[in-house]
N, C-alpha and C. Protein backbone atom coordinates (compact mmCIF):
# COMPACT_ATOMS: atom_id res chain seq x y z
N UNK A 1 0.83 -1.20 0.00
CA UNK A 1 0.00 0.00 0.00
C UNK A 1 0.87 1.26 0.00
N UNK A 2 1.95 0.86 1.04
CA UNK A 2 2.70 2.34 0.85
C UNK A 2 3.51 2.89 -1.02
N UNK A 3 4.09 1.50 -0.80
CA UNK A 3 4.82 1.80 -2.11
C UNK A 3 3.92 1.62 -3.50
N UNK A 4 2.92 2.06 -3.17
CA UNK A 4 1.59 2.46 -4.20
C UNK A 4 0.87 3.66 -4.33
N UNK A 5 1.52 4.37 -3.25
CA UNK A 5 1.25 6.23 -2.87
C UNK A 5 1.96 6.84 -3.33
N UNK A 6 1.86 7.62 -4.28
CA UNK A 6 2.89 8.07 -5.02
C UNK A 6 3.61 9.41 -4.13
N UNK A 7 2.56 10.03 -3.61
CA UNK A 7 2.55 11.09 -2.16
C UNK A 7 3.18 10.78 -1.48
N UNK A 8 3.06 8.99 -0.29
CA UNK A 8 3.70 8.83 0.17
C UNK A 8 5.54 8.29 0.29
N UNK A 9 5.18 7.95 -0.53
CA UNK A 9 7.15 7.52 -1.70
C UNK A 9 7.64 8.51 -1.41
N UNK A 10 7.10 10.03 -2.16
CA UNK A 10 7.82 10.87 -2.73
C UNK A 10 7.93 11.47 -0.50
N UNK A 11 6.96 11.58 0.21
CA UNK A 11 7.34 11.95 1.48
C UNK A 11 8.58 11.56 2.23
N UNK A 12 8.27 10.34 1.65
CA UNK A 12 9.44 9.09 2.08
C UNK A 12 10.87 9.43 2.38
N UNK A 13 11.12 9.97 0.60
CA UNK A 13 12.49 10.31 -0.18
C UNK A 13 12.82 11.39 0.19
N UNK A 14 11.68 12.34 0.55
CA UNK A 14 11.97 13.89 1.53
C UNK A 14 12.77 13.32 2.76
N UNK A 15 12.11 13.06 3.52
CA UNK A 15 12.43 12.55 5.02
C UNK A 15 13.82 12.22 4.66
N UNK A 16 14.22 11.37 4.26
CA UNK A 16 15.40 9.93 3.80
C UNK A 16 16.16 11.32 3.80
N UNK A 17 16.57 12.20 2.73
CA UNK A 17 17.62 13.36 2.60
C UNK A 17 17.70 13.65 3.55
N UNK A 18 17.03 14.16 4.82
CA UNK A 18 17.42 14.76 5.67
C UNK A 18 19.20 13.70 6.45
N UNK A 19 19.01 12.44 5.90
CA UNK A 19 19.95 11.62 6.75
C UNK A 19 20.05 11.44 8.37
N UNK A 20 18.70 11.42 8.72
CA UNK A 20 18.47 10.92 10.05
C UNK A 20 18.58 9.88 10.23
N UNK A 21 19.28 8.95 11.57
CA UNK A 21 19.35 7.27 11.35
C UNK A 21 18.61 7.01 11.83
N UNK A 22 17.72 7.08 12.83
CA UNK A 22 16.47 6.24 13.16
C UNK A 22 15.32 7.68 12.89
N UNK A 23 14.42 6.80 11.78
CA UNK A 23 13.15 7.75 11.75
C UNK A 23 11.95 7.17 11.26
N UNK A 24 10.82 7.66 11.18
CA UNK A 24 9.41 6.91 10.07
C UNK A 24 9.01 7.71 10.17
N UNK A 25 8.01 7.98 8.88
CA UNK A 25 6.62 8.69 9.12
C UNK A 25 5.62 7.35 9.43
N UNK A 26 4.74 8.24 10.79
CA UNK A 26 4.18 7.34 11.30
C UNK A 26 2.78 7.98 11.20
N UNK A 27 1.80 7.06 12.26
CA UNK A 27 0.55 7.41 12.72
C UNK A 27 -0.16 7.98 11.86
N UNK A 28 -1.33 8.89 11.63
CA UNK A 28 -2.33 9.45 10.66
C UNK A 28 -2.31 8.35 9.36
N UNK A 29 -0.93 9.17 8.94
CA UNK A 29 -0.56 8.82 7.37
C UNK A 29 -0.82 7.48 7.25
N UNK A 30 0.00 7.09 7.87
CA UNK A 30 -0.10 5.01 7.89
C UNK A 30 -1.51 4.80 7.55
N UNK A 31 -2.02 5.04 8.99
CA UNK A 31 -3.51 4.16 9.09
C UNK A 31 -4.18 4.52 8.52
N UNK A 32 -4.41 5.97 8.14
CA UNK A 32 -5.36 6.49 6.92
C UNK A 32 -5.17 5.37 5.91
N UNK A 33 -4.03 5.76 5.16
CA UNK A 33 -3.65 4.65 3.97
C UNK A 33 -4.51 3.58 4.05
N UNK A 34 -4.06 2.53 5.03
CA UNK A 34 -4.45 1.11 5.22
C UNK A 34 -6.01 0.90 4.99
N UNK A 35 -6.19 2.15 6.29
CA UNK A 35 -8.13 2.32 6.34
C UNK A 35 -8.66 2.47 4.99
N UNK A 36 -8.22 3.73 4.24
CA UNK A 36 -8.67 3.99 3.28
C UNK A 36 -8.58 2.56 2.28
N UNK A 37 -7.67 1.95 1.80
CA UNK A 37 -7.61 0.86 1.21
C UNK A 37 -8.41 -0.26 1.44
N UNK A 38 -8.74 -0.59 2.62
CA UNK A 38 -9.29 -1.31 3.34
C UNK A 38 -10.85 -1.65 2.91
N UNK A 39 -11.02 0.05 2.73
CA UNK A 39 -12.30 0.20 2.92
C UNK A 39 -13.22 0.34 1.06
N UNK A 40 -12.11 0.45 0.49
CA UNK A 40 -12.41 0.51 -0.85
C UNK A 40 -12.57 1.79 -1.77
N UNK A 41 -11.99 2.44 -0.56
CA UNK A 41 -11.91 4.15 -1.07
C UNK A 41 -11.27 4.81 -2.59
N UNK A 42 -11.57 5.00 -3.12
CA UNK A 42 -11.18 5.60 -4.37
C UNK A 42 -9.82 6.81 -4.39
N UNK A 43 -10.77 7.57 -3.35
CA UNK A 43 -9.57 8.73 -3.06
C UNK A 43 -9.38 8.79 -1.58
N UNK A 44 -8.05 9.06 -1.32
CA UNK A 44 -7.71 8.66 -0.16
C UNK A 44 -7.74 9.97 0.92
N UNK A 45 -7.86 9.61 2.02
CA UNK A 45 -7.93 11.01 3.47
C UNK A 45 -7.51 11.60 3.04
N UNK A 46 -7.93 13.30 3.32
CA UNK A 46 -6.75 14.58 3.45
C UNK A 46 -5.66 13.61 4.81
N UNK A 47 -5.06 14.05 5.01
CA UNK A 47 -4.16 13.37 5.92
C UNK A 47 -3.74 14.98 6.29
N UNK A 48 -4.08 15.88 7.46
CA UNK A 48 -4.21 16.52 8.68
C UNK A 48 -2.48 17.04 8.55
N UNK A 49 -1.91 16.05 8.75
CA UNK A 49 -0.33 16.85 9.10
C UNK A 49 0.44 15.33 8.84
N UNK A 50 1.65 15.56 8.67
CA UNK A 50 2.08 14.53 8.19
C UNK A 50 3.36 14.32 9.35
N UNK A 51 3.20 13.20 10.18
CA UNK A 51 3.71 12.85 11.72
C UNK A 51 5.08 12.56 10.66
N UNK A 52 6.52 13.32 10.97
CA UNK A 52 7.51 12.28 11.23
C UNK A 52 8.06 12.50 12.86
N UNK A 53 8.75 11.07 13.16
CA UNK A 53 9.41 11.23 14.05
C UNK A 53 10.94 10.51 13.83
N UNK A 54 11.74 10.90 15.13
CA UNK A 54 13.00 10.14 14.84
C UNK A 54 14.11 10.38 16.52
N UNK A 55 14.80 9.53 16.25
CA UNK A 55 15.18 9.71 17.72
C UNK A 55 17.17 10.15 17.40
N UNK A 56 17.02 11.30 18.20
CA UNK A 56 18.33 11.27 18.28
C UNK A 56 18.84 12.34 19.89
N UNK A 57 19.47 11.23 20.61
CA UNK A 57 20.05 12.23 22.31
C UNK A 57 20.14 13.16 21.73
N UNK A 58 21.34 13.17 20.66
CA UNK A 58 22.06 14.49 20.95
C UNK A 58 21.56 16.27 20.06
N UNK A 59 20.18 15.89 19.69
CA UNK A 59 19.51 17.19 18.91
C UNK A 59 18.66 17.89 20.31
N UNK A 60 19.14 18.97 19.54
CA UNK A 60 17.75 19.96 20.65
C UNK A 60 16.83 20.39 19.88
N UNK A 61 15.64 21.01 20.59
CA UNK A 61 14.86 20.98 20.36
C UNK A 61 14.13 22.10 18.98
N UNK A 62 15.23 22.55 18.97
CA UNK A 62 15.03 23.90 17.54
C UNK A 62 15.77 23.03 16.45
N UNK A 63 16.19 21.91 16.45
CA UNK A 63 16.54 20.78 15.35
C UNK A 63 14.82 20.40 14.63
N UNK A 64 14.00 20.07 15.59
CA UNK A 64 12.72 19.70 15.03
C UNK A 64 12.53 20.82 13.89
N UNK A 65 12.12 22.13 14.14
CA UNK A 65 11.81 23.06 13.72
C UNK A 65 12.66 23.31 12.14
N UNK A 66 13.78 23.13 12.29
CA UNK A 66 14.83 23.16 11.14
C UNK A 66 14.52 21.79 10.40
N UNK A 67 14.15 20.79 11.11
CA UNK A 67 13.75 19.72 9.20
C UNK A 67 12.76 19.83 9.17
N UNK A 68 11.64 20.41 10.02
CA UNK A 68 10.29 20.77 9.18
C UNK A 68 10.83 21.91 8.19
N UNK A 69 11.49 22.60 8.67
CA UNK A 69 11.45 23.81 7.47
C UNK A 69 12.01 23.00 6.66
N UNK A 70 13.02 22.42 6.82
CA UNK A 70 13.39 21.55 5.17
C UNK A 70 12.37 20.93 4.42
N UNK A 71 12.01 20.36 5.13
CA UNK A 71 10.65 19.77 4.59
C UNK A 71 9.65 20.21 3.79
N UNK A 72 9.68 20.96 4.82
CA UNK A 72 7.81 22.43 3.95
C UNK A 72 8.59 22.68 2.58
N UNK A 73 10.68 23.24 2.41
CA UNK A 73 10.77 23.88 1.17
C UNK A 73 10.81 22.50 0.23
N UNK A 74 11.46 21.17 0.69
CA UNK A 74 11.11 20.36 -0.12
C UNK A 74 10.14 19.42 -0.66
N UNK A 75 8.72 19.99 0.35
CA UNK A 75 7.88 19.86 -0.48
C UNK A 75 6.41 20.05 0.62
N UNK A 76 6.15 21.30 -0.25
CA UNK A 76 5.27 22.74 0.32
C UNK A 76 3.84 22.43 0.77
N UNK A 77 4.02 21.58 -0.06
CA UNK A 77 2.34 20.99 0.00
C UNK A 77 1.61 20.54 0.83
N UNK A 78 2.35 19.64 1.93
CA UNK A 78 2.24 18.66 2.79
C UNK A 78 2.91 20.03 4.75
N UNK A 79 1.91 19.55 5.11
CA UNK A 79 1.86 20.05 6.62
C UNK A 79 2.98 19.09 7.59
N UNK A 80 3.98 19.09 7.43
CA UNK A 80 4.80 18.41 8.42
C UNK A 80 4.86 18.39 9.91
N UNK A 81 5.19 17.79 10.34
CA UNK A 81 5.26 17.45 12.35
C UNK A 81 6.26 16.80 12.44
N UNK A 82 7.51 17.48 12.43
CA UNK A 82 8.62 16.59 12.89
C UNK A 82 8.96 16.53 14.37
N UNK A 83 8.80 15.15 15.26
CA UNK A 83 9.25 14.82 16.56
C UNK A 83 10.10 13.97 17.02
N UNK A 84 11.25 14.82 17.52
CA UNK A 84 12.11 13.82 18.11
C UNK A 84 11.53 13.13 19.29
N UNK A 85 12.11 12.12 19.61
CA UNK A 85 11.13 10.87 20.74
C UNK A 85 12.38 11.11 21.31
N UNK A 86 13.27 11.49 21.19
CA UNK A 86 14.50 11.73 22.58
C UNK A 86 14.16 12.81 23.24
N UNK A 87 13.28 13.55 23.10
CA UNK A 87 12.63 14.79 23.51
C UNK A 87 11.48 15.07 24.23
N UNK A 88 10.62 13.86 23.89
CA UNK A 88 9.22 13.71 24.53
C UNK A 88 9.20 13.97 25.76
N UNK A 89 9.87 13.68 26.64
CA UNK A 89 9.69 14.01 27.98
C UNK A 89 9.71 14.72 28.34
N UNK A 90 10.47 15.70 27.80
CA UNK A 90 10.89 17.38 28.55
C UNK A 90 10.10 18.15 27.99
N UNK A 91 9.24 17.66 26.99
CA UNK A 91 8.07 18.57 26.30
C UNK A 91 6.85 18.11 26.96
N UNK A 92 6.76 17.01 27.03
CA UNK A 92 5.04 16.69 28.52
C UNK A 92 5.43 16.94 29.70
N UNK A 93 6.81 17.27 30.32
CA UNK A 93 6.82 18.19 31.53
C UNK A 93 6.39 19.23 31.29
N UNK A 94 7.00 20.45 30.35
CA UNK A 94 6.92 21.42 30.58
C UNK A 94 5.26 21.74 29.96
N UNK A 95 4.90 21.06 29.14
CA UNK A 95 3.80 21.64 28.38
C UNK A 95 2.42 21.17 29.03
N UNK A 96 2.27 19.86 29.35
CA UNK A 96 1.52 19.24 30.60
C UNK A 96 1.72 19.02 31.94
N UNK A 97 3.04 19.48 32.08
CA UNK A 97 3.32 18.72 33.68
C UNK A 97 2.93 17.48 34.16
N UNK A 98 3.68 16.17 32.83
CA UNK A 98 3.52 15.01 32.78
C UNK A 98 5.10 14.44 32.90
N UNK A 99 4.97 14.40 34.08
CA UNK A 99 6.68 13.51 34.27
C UNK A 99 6.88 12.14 33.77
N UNK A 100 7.70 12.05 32.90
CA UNK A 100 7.83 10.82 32.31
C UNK A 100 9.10 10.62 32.14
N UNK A 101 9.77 9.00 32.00
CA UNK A 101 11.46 9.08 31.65
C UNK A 101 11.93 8.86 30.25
N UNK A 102 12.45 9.76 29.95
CA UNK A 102 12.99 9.79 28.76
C UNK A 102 12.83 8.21 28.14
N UNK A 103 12.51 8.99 26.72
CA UNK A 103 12.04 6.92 26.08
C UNK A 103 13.61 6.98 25.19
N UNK A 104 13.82 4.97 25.20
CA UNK A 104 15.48 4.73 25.08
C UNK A 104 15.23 4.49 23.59
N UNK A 105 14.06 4.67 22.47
CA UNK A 105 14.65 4.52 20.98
C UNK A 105 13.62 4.86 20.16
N UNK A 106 12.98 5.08 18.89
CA UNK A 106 12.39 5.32 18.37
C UNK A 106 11.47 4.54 18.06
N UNK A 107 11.73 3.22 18.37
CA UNK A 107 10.40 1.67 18.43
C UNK A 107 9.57 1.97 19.80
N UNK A 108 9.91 2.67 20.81
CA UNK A 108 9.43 2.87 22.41
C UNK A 108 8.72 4.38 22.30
N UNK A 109 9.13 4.95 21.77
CA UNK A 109 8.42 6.38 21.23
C UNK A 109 6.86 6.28 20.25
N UNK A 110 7.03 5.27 19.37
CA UNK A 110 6.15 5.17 18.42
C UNK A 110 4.98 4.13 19.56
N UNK A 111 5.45 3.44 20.23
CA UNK A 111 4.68 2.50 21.12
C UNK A 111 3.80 3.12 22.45
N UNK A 112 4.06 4.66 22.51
CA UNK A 112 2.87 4.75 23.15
C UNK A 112 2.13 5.80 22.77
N UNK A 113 1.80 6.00 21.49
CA UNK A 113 1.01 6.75 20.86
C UNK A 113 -0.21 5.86 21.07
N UNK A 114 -1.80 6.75 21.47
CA UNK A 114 -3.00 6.91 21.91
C UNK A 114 -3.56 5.38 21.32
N UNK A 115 -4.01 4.99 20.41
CA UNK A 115 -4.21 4.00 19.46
C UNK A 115 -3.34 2.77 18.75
N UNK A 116 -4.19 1.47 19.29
CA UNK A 116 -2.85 0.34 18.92
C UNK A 116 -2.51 0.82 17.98
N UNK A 117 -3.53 1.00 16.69
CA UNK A 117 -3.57 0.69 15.30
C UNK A 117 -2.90 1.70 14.57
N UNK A 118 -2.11 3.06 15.34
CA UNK A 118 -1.96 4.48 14.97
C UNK A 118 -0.70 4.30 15.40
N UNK A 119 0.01 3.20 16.24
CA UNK A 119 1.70 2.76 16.69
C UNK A 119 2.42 2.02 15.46
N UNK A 120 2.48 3.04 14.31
CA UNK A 120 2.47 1.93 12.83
C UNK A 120 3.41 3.16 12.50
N UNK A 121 4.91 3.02 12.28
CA UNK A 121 5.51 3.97 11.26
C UNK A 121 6.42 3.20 10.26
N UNK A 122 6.64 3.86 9.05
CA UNK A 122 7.58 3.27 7.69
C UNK A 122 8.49 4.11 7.83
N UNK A 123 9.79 3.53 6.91
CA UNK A 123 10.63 4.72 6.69
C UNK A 123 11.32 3.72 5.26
N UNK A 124 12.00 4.37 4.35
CA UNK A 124 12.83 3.98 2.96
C UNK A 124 14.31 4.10 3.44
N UNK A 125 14.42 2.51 3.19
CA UNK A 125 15.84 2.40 3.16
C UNK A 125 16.62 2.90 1.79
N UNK A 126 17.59 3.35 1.77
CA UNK A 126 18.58 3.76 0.51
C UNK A 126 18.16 2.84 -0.43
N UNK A 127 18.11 1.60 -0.60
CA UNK A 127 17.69 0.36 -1.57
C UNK A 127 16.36 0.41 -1.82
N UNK A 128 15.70 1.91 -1.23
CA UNK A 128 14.14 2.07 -1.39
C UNK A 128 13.46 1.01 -1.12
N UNK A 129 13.92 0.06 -0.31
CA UNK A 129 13.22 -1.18 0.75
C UNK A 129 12.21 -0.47 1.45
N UNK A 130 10.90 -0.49 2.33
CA UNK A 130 10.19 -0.37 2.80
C UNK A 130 10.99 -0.81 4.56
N UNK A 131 11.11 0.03 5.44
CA UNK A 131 10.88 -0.92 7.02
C UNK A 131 9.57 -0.58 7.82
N UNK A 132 9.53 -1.08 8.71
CA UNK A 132 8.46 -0.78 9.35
C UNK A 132 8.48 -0.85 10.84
N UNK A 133 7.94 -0.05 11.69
CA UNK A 133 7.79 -0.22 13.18
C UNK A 133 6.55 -0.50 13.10
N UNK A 134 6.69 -1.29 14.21
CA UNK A 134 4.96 -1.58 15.30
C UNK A 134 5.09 -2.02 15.99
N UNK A 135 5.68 -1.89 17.15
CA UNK A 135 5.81 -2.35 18.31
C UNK A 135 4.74 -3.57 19.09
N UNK A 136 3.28 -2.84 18.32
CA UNK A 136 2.37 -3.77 19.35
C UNK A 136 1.79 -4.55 17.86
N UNK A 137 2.43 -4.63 16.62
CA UNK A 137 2.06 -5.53 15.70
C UNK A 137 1.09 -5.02 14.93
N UNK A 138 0.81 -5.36 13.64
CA UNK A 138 -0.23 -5.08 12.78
C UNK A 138 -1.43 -5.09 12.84
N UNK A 139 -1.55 -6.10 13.71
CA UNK A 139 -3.14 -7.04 14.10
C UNK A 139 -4.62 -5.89 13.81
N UNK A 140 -4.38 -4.67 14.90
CA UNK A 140 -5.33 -3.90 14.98
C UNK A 140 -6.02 -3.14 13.87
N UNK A 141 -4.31 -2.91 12.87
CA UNK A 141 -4.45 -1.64 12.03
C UNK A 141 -4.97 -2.58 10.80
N UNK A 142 -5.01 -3.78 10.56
CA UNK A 142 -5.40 -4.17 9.12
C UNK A 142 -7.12 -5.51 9.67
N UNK A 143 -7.30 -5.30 10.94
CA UNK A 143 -8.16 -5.51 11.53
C UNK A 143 -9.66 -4.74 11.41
N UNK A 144 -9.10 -3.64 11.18
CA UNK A 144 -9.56 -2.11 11.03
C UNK A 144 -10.63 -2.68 13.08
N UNK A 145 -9.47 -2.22 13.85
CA UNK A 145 -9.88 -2.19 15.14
C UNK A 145 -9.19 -1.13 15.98
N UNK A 146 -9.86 -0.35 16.82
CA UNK A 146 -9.51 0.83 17.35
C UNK A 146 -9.66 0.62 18.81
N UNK A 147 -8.10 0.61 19.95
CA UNK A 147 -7.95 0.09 21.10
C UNK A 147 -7.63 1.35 21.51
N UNK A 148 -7.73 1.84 23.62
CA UNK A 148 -7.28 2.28 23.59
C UNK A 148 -5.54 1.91 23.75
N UNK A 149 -4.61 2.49 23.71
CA UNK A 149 -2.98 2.26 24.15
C UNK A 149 -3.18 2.81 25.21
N UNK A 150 -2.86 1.90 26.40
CA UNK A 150 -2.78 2.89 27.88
C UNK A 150 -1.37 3.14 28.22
N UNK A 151 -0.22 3.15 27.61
CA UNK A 151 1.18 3.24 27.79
C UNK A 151 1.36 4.51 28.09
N UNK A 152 0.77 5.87 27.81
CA UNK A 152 0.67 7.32 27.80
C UNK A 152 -0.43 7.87 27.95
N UNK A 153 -1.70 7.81 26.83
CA UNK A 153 -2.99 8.52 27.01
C UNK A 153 -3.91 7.88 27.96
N UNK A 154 -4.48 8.96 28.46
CA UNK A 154 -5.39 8.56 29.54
C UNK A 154 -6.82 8.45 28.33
N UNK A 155 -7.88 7.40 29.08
CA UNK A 155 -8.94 6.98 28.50
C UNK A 155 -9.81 8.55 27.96
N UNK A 156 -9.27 9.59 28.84
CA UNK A 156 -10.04 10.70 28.23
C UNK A 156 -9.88 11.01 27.24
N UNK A 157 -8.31 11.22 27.12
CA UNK A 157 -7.62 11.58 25.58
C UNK A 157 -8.15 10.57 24.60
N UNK A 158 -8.25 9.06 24.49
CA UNK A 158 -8.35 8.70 23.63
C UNK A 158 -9.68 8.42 23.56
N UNK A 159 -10.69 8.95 23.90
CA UNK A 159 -12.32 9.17 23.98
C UNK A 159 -12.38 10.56 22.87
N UNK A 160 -11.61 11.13 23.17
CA UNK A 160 -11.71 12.94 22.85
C UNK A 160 -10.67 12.96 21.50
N UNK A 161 -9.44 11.77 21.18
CA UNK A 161 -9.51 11.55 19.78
C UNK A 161 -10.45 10.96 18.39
N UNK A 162 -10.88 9.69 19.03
CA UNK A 162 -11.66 9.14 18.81
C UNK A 162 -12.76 9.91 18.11
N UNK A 163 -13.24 10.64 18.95
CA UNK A 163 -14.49 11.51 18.46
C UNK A 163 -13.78 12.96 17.60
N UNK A 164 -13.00 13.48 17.68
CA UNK A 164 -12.45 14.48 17.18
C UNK A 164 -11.87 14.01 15.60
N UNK A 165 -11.11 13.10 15.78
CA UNK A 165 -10.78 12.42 14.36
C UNK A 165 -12.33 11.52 13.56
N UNK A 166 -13.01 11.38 14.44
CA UNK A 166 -14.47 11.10 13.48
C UNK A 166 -14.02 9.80 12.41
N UNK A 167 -13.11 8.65 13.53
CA UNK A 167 -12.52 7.44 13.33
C UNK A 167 -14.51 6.94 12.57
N UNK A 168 -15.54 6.71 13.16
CA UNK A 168 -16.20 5.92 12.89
C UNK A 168 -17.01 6.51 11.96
N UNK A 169 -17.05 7.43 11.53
CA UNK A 169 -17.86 8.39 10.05
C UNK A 169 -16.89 7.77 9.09
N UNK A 170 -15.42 8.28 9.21
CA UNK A 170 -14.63 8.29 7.82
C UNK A 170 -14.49 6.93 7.79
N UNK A 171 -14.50 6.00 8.76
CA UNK A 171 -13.94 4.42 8.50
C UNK A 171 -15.29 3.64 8.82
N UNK A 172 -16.48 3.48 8.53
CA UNK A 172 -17.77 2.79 9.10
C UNK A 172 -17.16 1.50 9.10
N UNK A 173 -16.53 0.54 8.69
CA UNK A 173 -16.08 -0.55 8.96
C UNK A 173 -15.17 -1.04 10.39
N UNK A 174 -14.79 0.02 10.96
CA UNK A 174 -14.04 -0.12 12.05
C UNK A 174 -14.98 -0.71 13.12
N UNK A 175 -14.36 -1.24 13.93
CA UNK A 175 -15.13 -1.65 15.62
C UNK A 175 -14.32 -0.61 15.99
N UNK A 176 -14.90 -0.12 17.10
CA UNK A 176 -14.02 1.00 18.27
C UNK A 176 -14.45 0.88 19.39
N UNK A 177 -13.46 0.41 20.01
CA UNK A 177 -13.71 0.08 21.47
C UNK A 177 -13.60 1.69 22.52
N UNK A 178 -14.58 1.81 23.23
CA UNK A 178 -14.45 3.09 23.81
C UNK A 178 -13.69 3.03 25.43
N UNK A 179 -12.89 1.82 25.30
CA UNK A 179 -11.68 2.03 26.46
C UNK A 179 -12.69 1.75 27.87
């Protein structure tokens, strides 16, 4: 499915230049895809913002900001979210006053995002190979099943995504469990 998006390829090959060693675009993008395919969709989601993440100790935090701007100039179109996961913590202290310990890699970062089925990122190897994270496995996302992840979000948050992303309008085939 991915390497059938011509959008997503070409996102891919953006990301890849930057020469980050651990990264994917994850979450939205993914599961949209899958859902949309899934479901027999013709044309596929707007897709909202386009999640990358990637882990590296030694970047600070105005590094994010600098490969989105790379990004936006290499390609304008697309709403980027670049997040380092070596960072997460010191940003839900200060921004929630959610103490948490620094997560140790970019497979543990992607693993406690809100939704099993939304813990799904790709990234292009140089050999334009496809990899893939999922920490908690495919099962959910080609299931078309919507859990909450209690590793981070509280049942509110993922009540108040759930309904905000309008998972069961755009995907009527899904089960969604309301946690």
């Amino acid at each position: 499915m991915v390497a059938a998006s011509d959008e997503l390829m070409a996102a891919l090959r953006a990301v890849r230049s930057l020469g980050l060693r651990s990264w994917c675009i994850g979450a939205g993008a993914i599961r949209s895809l899958v859902w949309d395919t899934l479901h027999g969709f013709d044309r596929r989601s707007v897709v909202e913002d386009l999640d990358v993440v990637y882990f590296d100790t030694e970047a600070g935090p105005e590094h994010d900001a600098e490969l989105e701007s790379r990004l936006r100039s290499a390609m304008p179109g697309l709403q980027w979210e670049v997040t380092n996961q070596a960072g997460v913590h010191r940003w839900l202290a200060a921004a929630l006053g959610q103490v948490v310990p620094p997560l140790a890699s970019l497979e543990e970062g992607v693993a406690t995002w809100p939704e099993f089925a939304t813990c799904v990122g790709v990234w292009l190897n140089e050999d334009e190979s496809l990899g893939v994270v999922a920490p908690h496995g495919l099962d959910d996302l080609f299931a078309l099943r919507v859990r909450h992840n209690p590793l981070r979000a509280s049942v509110a948050t993922y009540r108040q995504r759930v309904a905000a992303k309008r998972f069961g309008e755009r995907w009527p085939r899904l089960s969604i469990e309301m946690g």
